[in-house]
C-alpha atoms as a PDB file:
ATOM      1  CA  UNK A   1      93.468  83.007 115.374  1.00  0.00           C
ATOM      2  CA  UNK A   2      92.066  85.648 113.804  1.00  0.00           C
ATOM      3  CA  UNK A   3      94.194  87.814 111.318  1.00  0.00           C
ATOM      4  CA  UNK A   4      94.752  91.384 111.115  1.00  0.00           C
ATOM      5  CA  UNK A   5      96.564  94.091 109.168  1.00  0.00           C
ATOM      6  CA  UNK A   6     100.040  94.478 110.332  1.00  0.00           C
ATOM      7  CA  UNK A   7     101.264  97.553 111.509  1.00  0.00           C
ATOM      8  CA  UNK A   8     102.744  99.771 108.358  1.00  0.00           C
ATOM      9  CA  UNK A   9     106.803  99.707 107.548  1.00  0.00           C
ATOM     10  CA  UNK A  10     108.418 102.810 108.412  1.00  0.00           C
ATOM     11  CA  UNK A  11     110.538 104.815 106.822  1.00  0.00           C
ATOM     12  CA  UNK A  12     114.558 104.434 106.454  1.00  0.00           C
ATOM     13  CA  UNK A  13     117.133 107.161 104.807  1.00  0.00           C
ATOM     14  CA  UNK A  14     119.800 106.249 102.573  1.00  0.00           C
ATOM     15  CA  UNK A  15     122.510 108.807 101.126  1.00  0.00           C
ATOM     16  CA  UNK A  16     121.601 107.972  97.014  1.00  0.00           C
ATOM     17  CA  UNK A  17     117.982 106.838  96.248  1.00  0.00           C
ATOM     18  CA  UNK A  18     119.685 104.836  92.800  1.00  0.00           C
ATOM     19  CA  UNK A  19     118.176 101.395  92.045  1.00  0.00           C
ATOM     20  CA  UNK A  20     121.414  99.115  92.643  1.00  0.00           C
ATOM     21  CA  UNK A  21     121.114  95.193  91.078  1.00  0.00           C
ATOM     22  CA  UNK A  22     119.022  93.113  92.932  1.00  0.00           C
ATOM     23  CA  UNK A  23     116.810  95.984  94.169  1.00  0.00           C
ATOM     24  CA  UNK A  24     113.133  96.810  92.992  1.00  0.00           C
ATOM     25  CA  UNK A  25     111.952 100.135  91.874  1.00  0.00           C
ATOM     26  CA  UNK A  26     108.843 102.368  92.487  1.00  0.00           C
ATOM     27  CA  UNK A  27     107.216 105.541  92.025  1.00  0.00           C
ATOM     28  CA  UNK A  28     106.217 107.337  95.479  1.00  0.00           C
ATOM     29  CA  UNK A  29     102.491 108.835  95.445  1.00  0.00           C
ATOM     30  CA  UNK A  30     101.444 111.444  96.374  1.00  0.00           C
ATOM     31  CA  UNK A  31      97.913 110.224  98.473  1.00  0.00           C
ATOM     32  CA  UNK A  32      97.376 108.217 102.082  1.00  0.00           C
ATOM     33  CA  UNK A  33      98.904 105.195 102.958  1.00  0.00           C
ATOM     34  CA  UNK A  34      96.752 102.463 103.516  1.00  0.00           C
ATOM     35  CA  UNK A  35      95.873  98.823 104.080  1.00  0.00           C
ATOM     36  CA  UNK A  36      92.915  97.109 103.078  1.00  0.00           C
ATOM     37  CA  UNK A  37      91.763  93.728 104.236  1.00  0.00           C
ATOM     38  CA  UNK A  38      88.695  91.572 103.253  1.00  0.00           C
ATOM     39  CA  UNK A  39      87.755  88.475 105.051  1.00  0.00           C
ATOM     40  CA  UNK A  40      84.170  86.542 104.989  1.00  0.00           C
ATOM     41  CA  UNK A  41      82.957  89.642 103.495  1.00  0.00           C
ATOM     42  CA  UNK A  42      84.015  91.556 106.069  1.00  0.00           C
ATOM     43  CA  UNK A  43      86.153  94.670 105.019  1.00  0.00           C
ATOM     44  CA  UNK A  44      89.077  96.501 107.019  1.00  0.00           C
ATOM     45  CA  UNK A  45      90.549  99.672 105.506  1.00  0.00           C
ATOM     46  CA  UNK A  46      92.791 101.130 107.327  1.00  0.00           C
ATOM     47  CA  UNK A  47      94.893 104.479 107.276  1.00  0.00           C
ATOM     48  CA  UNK A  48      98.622 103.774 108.643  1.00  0.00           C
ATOM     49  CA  UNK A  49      98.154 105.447 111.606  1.00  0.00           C
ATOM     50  CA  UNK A  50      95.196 102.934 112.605  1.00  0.00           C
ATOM     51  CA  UNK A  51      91.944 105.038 111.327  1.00  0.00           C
ATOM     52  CA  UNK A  52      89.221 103.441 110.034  1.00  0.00           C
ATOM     53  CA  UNK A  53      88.736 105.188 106.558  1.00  0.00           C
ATOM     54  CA  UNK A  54      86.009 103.093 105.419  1.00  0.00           C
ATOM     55  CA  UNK A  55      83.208 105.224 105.615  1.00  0.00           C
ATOM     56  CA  UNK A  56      85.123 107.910 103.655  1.00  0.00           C
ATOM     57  CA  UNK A  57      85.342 106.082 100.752  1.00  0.00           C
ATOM     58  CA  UNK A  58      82.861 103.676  99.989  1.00  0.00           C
ATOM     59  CA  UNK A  59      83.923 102.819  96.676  1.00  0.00           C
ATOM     60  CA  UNK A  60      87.056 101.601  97.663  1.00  0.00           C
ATOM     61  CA  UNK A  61      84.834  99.230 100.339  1.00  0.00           C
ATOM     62  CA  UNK A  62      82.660  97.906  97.511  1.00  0.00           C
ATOM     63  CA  UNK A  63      85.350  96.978  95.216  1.00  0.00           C
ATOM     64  CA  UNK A  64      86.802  94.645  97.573  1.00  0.00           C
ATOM     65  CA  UNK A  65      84.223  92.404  96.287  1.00  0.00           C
ATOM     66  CA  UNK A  66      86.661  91.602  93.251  1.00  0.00           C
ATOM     67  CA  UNK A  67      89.072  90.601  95.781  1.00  0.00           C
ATOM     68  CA  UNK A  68      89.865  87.033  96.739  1.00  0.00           C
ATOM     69  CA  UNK A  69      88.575  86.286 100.558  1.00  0.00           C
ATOM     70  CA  UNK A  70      91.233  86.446 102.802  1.00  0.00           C
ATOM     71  CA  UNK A  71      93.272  88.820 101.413  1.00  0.00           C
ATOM     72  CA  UNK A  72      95.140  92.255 102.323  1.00  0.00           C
ATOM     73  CA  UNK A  73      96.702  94.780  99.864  1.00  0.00           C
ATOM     74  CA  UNK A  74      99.223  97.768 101.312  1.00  0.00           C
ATOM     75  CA  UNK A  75      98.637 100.409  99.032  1.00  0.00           C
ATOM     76  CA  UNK A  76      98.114 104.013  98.767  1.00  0.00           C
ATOM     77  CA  UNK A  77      94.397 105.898  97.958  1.00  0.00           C
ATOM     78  CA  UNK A  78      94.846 108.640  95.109  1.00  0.00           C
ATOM     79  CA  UNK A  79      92.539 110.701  93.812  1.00  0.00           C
ATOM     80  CA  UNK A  80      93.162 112.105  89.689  1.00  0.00           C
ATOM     81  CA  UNK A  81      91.597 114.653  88.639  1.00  0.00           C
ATOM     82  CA  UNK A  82      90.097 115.221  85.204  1.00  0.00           C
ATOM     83  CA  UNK A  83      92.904 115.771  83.167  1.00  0.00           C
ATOM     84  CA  UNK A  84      95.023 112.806  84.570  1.00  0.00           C
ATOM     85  CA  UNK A  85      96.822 114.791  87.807  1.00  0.00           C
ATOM     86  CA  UNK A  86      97.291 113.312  91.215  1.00  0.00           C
ATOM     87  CA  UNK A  87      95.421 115.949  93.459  1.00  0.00           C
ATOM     88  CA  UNK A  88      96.059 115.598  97.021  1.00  0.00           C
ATOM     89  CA  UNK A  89      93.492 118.349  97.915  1.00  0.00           C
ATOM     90  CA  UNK A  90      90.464 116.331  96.744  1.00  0.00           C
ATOM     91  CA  UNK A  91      91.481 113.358  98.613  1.00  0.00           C
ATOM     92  CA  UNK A  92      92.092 114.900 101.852  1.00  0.00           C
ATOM     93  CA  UNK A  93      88.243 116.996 101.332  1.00  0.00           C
ATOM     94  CA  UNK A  94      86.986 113.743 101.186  1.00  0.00           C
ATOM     95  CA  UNK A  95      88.008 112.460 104.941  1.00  0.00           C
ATOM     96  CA  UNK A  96      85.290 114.356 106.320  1.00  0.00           C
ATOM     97  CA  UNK A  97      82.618 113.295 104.353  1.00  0.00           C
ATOM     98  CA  UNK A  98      80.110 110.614 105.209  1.00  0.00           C
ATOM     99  CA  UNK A  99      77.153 108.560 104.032  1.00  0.00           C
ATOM    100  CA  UNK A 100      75.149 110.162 101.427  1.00  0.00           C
ATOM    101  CA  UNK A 101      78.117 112.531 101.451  1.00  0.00           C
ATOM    102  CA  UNK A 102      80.496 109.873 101.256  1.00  0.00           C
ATOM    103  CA  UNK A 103      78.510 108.362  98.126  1.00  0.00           C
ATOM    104  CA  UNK A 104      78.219 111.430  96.552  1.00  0.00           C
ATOM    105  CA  UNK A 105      81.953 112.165  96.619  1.00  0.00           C
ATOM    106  CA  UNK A 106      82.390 109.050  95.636  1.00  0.00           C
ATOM    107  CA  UNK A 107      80.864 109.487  92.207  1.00  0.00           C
ATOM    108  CA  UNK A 108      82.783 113.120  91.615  1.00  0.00           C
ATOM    109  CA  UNK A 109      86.480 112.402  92.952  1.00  0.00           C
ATOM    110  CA  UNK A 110      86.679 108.681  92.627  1.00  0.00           C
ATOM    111  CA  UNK A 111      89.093 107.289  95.111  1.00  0.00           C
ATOM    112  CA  UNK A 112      91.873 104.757  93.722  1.00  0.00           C
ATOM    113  CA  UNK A 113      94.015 102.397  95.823  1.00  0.00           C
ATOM    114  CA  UNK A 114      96.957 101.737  94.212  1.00  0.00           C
ATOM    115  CA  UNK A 115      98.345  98.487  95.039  1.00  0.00           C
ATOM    116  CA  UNK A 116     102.280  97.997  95.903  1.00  0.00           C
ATOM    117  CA  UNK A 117     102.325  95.317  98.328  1.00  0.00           C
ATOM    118  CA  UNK A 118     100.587  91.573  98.821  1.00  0.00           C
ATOM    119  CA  UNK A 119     100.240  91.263 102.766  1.00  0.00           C
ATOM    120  CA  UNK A 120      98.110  88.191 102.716  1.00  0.00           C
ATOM    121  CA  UNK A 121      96.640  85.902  99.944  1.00  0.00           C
ATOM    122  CA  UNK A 122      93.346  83.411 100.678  1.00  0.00           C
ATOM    123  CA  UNK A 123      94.014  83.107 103.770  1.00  0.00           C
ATOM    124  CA  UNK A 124      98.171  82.682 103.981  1.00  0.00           C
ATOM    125  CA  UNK A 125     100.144  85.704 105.408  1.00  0.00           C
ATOM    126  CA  UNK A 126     102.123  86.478 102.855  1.00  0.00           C
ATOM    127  CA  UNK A 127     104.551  89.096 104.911  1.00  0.00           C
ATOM    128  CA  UNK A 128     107.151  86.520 105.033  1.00  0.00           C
ATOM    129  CA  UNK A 129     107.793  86.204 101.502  1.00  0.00           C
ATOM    130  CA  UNK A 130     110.496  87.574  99.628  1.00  0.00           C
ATOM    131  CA  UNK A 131     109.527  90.937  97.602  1.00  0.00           C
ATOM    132  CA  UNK A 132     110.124  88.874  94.488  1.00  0.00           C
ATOM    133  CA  UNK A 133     107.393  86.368  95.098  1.00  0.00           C
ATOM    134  CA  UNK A 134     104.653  88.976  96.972  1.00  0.00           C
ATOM    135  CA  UNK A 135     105.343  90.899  93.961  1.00  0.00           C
ATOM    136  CA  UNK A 136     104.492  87.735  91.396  1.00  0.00           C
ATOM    137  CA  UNK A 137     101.582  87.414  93.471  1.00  0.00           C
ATOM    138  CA  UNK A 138     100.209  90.244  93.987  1.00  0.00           C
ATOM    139  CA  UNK A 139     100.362  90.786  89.784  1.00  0.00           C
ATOM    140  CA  UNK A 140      98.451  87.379  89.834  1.00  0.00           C
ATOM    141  CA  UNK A 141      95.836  88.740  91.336  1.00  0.00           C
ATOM    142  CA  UNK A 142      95.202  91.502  88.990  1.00  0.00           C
ATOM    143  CA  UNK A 143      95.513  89.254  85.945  1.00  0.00           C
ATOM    144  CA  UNK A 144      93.385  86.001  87.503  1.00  0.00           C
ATOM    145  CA  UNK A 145      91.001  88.123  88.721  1.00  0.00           C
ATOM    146  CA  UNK A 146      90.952  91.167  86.169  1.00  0.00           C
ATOM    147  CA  UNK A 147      90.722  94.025  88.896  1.00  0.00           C
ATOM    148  CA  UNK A 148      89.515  97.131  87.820  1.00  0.00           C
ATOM    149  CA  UNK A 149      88.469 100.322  89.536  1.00  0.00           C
ATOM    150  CA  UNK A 150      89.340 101.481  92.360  1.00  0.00           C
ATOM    151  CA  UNK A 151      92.316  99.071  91.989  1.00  0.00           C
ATOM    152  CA  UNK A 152      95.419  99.599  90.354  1.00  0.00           C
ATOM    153  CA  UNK A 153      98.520  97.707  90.059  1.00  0.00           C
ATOM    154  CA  UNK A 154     101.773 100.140  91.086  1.00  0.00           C
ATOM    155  CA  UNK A 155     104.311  99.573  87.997  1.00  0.00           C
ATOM    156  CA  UNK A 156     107.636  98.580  89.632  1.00  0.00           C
ATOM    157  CA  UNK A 157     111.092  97.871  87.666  1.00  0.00           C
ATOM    158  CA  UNK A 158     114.558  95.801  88.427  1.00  0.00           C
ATOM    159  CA  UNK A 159     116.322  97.588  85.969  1.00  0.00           C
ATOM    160  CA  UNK A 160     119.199 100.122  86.879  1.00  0.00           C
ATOM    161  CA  UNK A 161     118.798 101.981  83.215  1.00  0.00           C
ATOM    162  CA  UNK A 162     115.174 102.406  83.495  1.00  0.00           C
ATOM    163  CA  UNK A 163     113.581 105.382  85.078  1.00  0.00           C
ATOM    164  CA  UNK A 164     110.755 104.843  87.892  1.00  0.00           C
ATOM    165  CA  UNK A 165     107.593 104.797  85.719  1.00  0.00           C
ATOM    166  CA  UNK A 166     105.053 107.605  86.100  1.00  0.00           C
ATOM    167  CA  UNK A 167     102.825 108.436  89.309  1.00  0.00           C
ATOM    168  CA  UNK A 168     100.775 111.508  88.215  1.00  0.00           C
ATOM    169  CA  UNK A 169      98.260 109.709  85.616  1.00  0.00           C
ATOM    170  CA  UNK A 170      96.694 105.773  86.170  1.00  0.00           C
ATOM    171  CA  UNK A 171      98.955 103.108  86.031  1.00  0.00           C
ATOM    172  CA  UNK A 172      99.056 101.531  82.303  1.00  0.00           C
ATOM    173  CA  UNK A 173     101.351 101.374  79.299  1.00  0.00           C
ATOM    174  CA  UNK A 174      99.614 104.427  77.570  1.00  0.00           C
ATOM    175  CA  UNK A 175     100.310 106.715  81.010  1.00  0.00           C
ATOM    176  CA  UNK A 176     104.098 106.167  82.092  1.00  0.00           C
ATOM    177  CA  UNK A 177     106.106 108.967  82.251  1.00  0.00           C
ATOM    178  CA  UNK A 178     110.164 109.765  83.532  1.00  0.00           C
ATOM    179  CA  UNK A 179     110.144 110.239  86.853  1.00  0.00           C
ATOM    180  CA  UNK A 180     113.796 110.307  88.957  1.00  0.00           C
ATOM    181  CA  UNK A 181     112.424 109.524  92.615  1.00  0.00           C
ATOM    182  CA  UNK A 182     112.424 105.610  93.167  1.00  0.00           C
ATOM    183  CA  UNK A 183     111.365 103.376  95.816  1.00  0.00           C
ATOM    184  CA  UNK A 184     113.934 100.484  96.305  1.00  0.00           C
ATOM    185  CA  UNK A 185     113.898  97.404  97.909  1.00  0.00           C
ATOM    186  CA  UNK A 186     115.691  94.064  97.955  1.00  0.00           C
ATOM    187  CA  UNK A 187     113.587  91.625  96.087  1.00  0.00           C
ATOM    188  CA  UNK A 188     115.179  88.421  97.603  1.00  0.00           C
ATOM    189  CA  UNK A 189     114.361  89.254 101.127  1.00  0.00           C
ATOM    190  CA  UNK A 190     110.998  90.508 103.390  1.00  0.00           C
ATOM    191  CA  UNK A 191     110.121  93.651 102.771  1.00  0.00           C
ATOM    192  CA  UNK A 192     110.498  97.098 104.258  1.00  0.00           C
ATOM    193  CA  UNK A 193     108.841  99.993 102.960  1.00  0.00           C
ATOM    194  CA  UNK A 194     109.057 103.653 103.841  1.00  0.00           C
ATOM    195  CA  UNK A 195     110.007 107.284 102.607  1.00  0.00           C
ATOM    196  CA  UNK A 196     112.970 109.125 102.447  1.00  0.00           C
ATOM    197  CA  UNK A 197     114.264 112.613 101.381  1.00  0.00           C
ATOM    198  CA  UNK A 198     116.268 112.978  98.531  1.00  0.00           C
ATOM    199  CA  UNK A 199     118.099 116.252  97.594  1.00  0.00           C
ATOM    200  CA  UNK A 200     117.877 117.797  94.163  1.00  0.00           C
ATOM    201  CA  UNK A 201     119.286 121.029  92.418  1.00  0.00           C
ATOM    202  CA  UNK A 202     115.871 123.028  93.459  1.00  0.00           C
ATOM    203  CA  UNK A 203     115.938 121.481  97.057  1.00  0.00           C
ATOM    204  CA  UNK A 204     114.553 118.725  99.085  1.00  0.00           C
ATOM    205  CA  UNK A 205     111.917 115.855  97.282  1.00  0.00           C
ATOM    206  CA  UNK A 206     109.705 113.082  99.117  1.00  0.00           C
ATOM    207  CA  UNK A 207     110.511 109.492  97.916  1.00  0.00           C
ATOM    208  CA  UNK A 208     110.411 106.254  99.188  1.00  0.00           C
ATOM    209  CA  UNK A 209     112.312 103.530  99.867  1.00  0.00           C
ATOM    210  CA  UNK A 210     112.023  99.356 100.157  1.00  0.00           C
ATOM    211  CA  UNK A 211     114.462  97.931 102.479  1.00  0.00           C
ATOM    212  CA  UNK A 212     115.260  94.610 103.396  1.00  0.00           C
ATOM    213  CA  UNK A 213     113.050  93.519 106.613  1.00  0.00           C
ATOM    214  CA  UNK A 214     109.245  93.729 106.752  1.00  0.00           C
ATOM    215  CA  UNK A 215     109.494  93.783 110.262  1.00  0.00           C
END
């Protein structure tokens, strides 16, 4: 039977976005959802709304070479600009473009997909797993098979005391910053992913939120 992505996982609200114990934490970005797939060379990348973005960004379609076969990431493309900002703007002029365009863009707003999720690994669907062990995995992959750009490995934390790690520069030691919004999620069951609003003294903020079904 052939495999293919799985539809996205929606969002759900909670009251208090705080990471409680035996939750996972996130940063939210600020880009387009998406899931990528790769199978006998073959590459699916898909926006969560079902649009085929690969012609868009063809950088993201060649770097699925460093992939194992048989594998699907859920992740999110971002686009930083030069001095290490998340800039939605440039991502969203580069839908359009196609072809020599594509390529072009490609070389002056690099695309990024940052990695948060491990939907299926050589050739197992993974969606049944437990967030603990997708996550494992899915940082075995970037280790075992040294991924570099346009990959990138969202930071995630189980500790209450430590503030979601930072979402406007590339994920890495040298570029975490504080950042208050988290995405939680049970780690010991299925996943379910999604964004929520979360009221602050200057008004309402986008963040996201792991619950504890994938589907």
């Amino acid at each position: 039977m052939t495999w293919t992505l799985p539809e996205p996982m929606l969002a759900a609200p909670v009251s208090d976005p705080a990471l409680l114990p035996g939750w996972a934490g996130e940063p939210k970005w600020d880009g387009f959802r998406a899931g990528v797939s790769v199978d006998a060379s073959q590459v699916v990348l898909r926006s969560r709304r079902g649009t085929d973005m690969a012609p868009a960004f063809p950088e993201v379609v060649a770097g699925a070479a460093q992939l194992p076969d048989a594998t699907a990431l859920d992740g999110e493309l971002v686009v930083w600009d030069a001095a290490g900002r998340l800039t939605f703007e440039r991502l969203q002029n580069r839908l359009a473009r196609r072809g020599a365009g594509a390529a072009r863009a490609a070389k002056k707003w690099p695309t990024h997909f940052v990695a948060f999720d491990l939907l299926r690994l050589s050739g197992t669907d993974t969606t049944g797993w437990p967030y603990r062990r997708r996550r494992a995995a899915l940082e075995s992959v970037f280790t075992a098979r040294r991924l570099s750009a346009p990959w990138a490995l969202c930071p995630s934390t189980t500790e209450a005391d430590e503030d979601a790690r930072g979402h406007d520069t590339p994920p890495g030691p040298e570029h975490y910053q504080l950042w208050d919004l988290r995405l939680a999620g049970r780690i010991s069951r299925p996943l379910f992913r999604g964004r929520i609003g979360h009221r602050t003294e200057t008004g309402w903020s986008a963040c996201s939120l792991v619950g504890v079904n994938h589907r």
